[in-house]
Protein backbone atom coordinates (compact mmCIF):
# COMPACT_ATOMS: atom_id res chain seq x y z
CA UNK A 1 139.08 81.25 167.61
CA UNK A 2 143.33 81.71 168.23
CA UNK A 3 143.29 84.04 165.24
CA UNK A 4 140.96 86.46 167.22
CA UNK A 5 142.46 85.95 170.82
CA UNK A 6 145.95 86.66 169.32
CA UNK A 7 144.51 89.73 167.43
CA UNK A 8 143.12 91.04 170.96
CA UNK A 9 146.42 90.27 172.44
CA UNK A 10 146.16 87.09 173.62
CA UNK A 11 149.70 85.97 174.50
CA UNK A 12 149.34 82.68 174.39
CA UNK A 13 147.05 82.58 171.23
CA UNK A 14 149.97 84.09 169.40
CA UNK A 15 152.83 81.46 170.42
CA UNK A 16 150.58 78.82 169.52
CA UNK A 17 149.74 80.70 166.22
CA UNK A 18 153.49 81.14 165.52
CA UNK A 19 154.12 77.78 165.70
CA UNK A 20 150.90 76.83 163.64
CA UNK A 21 152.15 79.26 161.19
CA UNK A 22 156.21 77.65 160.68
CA UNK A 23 154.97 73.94 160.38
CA UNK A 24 151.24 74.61 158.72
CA UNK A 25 149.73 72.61 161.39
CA UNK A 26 145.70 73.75 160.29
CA UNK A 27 147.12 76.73 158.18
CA UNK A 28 148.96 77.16 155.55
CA UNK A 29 152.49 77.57 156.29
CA UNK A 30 153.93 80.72 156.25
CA UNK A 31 157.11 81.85 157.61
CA UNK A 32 156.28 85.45 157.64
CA UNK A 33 153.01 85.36 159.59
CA UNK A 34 155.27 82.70 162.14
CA UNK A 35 157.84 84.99 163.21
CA UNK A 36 154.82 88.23 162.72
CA UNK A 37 153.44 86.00 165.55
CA UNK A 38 156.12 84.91 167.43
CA UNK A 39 157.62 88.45 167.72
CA UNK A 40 154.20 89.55 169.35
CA UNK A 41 154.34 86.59 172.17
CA UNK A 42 158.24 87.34 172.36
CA UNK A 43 157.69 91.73 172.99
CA UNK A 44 155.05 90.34 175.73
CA UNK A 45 158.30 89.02 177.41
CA UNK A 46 156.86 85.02 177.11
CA UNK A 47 159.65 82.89 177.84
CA UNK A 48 158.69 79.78 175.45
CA UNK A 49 158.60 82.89 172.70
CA UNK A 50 161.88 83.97 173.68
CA UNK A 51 163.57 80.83 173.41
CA UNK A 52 161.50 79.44 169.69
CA UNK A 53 163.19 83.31 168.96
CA UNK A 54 166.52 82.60 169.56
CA UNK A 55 166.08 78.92 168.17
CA UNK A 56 164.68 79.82 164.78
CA UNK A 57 167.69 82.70 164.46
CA UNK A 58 170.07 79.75 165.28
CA UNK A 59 167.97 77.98 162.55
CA UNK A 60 168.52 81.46 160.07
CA UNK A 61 165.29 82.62 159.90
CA UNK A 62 166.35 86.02 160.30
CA UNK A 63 169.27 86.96 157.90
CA UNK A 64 170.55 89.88 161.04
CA UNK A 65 171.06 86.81 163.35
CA UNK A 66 174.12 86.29 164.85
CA UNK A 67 175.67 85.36 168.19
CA UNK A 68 175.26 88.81 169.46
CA UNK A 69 171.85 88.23 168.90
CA UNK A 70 171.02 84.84 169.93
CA UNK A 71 172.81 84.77 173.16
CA UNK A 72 170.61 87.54 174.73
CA UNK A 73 167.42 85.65 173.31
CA UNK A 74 168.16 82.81 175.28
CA UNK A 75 169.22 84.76 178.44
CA UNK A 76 165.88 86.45 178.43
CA UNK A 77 163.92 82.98 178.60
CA UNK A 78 166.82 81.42 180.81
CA UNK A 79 165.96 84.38 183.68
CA UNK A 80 162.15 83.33 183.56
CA UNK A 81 163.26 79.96 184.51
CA UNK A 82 163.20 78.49 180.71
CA UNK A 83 164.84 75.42 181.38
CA UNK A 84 166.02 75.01 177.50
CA UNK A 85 167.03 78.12 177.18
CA UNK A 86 169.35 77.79 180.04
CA UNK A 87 170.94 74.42 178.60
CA UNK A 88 171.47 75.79 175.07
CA UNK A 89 173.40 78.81 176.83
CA UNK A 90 175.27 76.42 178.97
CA UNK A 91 175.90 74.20 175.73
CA UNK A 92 176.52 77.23 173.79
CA UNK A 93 179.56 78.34 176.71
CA UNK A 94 180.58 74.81 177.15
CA UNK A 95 184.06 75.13 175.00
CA UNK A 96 184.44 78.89 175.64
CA UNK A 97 183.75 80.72 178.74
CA UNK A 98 184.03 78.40 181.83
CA UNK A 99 182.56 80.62 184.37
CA UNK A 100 179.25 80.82 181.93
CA UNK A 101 179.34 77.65 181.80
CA UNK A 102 179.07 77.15 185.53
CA UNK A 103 177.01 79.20 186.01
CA UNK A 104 174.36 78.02 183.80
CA UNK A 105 175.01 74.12 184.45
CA UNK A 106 174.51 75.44 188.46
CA UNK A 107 170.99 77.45 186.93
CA UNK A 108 169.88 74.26 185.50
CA UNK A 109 170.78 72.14 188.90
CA UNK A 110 168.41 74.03 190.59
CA UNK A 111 165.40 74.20 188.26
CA UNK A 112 165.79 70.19 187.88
């Protein structure tokens, strides 16, 4: 079952789990065991558990969040090639660092 992949370090088992866990889709839901879970996938350097990281600090799950935080989040997924990730940096730049901007917007170009 995912429980037991994620417990024998099944990547994958534990994003799915952490997401399971934060809406109670077939468990109870349980914010604790969700980001217990998601930290796991997102140590294992898994993109889609790098950016649900910095989405749910953007969202306040963690009280230490803060833009110091996030940004690197999202650059972690955004160098795997997570698409997302790379539009909330470039959306997160937009207003306040052109040449970020740019950047990203040219990242995104050639992923599309």
């Amino acid at each position: 079952d995912l429980l037991a992949k994620a417990q024998n370090n099944d990547i994958q088992a534990a994003f799915k789990l952490a997401l399971m866990y934060d809406i109670g889709d077939r468990v109870p839901e349980n914010r604790e065991r969700a980001i217990y879970w998601l930290q796991k996938a997102e140590q294992a350097n898994l993109a889609d558990a790098q950016y649900v990281m910095a989405v749910w600090a953007e969202r306040g799950y963690f009280a230490e969040a803060s833009a110091d935080l996030v940004i690197p989040m999202y650059e972690a997924a955004a160098r795997q090639g997570h698409l997302n990730a790379m539009k909330s940096l470039a959306n997160i730049f937009y207003e306040t660092n052109e040449q970020k901007y740019q950047f990203w917007m040219n990242k995104i170009r050639t992923y599309q």
